[in-house]
C-alpha atoms as a PDB file:
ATOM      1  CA  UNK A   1      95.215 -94.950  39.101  1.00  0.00           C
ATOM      2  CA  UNK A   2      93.255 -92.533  37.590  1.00  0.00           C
ATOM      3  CA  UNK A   3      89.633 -91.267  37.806  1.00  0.00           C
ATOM      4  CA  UNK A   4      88.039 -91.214  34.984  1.00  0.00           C
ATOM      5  CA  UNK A   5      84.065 -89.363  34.715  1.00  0.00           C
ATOM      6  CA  UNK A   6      81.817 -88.475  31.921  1.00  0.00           C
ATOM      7  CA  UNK A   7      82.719 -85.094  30.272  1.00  0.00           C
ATOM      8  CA  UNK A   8      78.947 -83.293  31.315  1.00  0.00           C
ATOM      9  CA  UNK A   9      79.581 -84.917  35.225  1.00  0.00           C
ATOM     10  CA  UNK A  10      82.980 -83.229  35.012  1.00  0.00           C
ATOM     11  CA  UNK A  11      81.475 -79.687  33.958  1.00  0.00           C
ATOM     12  CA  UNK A  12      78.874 -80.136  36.429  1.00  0.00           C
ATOM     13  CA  UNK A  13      81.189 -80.041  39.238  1.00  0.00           C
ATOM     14  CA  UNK A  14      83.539 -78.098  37.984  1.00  0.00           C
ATOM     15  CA  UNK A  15      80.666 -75.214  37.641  1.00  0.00           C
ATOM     16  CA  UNK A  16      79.376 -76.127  41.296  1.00  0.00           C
ATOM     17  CA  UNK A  17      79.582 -72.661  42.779  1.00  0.00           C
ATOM     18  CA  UNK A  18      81.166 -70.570  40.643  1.00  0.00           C
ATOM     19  CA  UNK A  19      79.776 -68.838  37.226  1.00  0.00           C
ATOM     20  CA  UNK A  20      81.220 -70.032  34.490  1.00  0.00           C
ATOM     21  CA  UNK A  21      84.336 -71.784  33.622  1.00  0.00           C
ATOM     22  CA  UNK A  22      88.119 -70.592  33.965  1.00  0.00           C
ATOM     23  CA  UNK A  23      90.196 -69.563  30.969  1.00  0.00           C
ATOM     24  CA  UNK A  24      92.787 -72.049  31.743  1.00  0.00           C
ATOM     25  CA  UNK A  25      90.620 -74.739  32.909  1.00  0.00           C
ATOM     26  CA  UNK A  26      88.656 -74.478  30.278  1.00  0.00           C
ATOM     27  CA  UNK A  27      91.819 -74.935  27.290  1.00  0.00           C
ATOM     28  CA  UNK A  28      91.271 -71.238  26.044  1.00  0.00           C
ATOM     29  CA  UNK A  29      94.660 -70.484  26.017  1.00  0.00           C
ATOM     30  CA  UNK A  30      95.207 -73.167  23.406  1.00  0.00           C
ATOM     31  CA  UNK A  31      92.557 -71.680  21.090  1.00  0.00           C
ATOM     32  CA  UNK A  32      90.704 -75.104  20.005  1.00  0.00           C
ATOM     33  CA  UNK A  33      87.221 -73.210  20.122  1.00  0.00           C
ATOM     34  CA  UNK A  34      85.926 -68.751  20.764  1.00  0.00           C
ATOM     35  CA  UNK A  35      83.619 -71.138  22.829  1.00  0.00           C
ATOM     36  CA  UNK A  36      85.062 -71.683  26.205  1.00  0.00           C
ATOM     37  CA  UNK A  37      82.446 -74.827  27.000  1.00  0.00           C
ATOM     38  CA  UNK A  38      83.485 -76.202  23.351  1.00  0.00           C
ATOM     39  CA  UNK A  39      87.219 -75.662  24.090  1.00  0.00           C
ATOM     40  CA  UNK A  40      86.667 -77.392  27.400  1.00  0.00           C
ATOM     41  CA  UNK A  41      85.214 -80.092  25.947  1.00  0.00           C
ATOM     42  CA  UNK A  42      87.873 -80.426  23.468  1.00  0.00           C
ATOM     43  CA  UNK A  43      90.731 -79.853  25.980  1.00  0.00           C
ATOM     44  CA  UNK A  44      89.180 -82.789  28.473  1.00  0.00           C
ATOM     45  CA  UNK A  45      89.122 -85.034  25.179  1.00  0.00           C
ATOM     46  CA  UNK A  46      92.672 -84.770  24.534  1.00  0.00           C
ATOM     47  CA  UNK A  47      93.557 -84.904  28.215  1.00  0.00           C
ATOM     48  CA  UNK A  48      91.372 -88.119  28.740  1.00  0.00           C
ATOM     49  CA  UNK A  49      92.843 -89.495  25.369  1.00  0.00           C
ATOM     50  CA  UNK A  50      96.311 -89.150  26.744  1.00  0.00           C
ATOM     51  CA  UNK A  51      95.265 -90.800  30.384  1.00  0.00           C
ATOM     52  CA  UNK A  52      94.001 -93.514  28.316  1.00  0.00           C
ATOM     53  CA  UNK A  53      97.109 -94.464  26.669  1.00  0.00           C
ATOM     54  CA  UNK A  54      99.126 -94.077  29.856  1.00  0.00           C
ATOM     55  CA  UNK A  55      96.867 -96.396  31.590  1.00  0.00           C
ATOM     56  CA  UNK A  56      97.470 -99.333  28.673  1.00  0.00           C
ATOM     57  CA  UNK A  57     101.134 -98.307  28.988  1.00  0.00           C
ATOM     58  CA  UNK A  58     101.809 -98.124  32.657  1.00  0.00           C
ATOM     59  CA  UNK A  59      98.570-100.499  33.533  1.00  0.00           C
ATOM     60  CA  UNK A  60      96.863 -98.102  35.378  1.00  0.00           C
ATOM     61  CA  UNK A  61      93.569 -99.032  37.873  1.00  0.00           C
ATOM     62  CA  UNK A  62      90.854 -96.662  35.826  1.00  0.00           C
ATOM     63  CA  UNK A  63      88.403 -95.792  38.407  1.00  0.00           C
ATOM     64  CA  UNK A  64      84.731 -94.904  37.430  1.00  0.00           C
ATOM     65  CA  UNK A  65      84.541 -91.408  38.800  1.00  0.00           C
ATOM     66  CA  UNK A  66      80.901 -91.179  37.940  1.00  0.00           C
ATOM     67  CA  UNK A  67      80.054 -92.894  41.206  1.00  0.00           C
ATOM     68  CA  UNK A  68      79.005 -90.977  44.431  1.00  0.00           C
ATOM     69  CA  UNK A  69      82.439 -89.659  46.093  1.00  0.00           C
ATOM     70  CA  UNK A  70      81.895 -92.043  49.298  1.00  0.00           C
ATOM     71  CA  UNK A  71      81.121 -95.389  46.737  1.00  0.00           C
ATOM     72  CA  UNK A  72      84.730 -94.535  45.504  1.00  0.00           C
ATOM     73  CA  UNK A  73      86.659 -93.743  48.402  1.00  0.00           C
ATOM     74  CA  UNK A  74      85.399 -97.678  50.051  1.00  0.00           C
ATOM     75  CA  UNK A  75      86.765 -98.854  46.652  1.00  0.00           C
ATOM     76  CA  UNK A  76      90.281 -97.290  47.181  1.00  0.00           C
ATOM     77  CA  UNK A  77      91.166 -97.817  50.064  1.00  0.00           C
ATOM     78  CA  UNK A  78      90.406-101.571  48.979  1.00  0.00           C
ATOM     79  CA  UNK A  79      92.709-101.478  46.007  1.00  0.00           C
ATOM     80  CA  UNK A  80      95.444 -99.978  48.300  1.00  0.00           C
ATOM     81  CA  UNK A  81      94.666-102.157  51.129  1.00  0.00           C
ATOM     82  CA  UNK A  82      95.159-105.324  48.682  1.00  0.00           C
ATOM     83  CA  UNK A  83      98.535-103.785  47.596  1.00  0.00           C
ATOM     84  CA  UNK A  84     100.395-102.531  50.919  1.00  0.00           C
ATOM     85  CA  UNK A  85      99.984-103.498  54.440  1.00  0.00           C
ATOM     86  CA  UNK A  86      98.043-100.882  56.346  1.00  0.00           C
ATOM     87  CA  UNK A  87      98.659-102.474  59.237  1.00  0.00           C
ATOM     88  CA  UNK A  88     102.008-101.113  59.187  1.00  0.00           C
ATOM     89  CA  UNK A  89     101.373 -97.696  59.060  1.00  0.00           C
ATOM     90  CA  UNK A  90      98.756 -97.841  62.201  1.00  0.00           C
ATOM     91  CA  UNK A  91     100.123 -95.884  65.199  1.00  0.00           C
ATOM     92  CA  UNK A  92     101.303 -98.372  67.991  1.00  0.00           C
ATOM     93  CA  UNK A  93     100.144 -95.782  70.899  1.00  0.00           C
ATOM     94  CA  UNK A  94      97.942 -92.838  70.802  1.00  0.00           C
ATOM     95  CA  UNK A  95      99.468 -89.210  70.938  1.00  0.00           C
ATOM     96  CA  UNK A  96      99.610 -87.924  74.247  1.00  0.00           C
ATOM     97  CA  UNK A  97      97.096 -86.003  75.128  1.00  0.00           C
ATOM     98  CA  UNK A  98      97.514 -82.324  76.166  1.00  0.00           C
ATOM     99  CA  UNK A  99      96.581 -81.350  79.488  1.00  0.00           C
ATOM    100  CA  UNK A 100      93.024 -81.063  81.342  1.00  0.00           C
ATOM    101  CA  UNK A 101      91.926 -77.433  80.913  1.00  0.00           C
ATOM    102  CA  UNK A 102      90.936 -77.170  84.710  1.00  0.00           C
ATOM    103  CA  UNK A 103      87.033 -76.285  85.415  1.00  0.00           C
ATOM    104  CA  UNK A 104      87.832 -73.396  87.152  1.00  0.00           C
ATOM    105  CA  UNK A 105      90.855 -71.499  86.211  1.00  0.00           C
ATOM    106  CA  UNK A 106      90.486 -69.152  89.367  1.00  0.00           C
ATOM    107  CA  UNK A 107      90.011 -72.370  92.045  1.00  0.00           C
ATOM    108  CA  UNK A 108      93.364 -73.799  89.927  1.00  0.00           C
ATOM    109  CA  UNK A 109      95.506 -70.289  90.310  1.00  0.00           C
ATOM    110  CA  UNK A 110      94.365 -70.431  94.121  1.00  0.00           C
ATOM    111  CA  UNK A 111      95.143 -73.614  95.171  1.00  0.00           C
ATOM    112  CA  UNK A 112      99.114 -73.177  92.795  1.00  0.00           C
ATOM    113  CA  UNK A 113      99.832 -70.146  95.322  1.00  0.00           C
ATOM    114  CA  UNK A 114      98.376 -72.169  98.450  1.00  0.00           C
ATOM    115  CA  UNK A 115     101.009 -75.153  97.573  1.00  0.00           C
END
């Protein structure tokens, strides 16, 4: 599987908090463009070409990454549910739990020396 977005919603968030784009991230190193925003878009063309054929190779699930982060999480965890049991991998009994801090440490230390 393999997520696939639109080149401007992958700059976007990419860009979310931080100035401008990486050297590396952005395919600099490789020298396709003295633009780093042209390289990058170059770079993620090649990379998505190459996804592309490995998904008609290896039938890959192509997930449409443009969608809100929660829309494809539910979609997923379908597409795994449908291929493995889940119910296999849920816990038979809760962790223990650790031990009740006591309300009143001092009331807890008095009554230890009084037993």
């Amino acid at each position: 599987m393999f997520f696939k977005t639109d080149l401007e919603v992958s700059l976007n968030r990419i860009l979310e908090g931080r100035p401008k784009l990486k050297f590396f991230r952005a395919g600099m190193d490789l020298r396709l463009s003295s633009d780093p925003y042209e390289s990058f878009r170059i770079f993620q063309g090649r990379i998505l070409e190459q996804y592309m054929a490995m998904s008609r190779e290896f039938n890959f699930v192509v997930m449409d990454a443009n969608q809100p982060v929660e829309k494809q999480q539910t979609l997923v965890r379908k597409l795994v549910g449908e291929k493995i049991d889940l119910s296999k991998f849920k816990r038979r009994s809760p962790l223990p739990l650790p031990p009740a801090f006591p309300a009143d440490p001092a009331k807890e230390a008095e009554e230890d020396m009084a037993a």
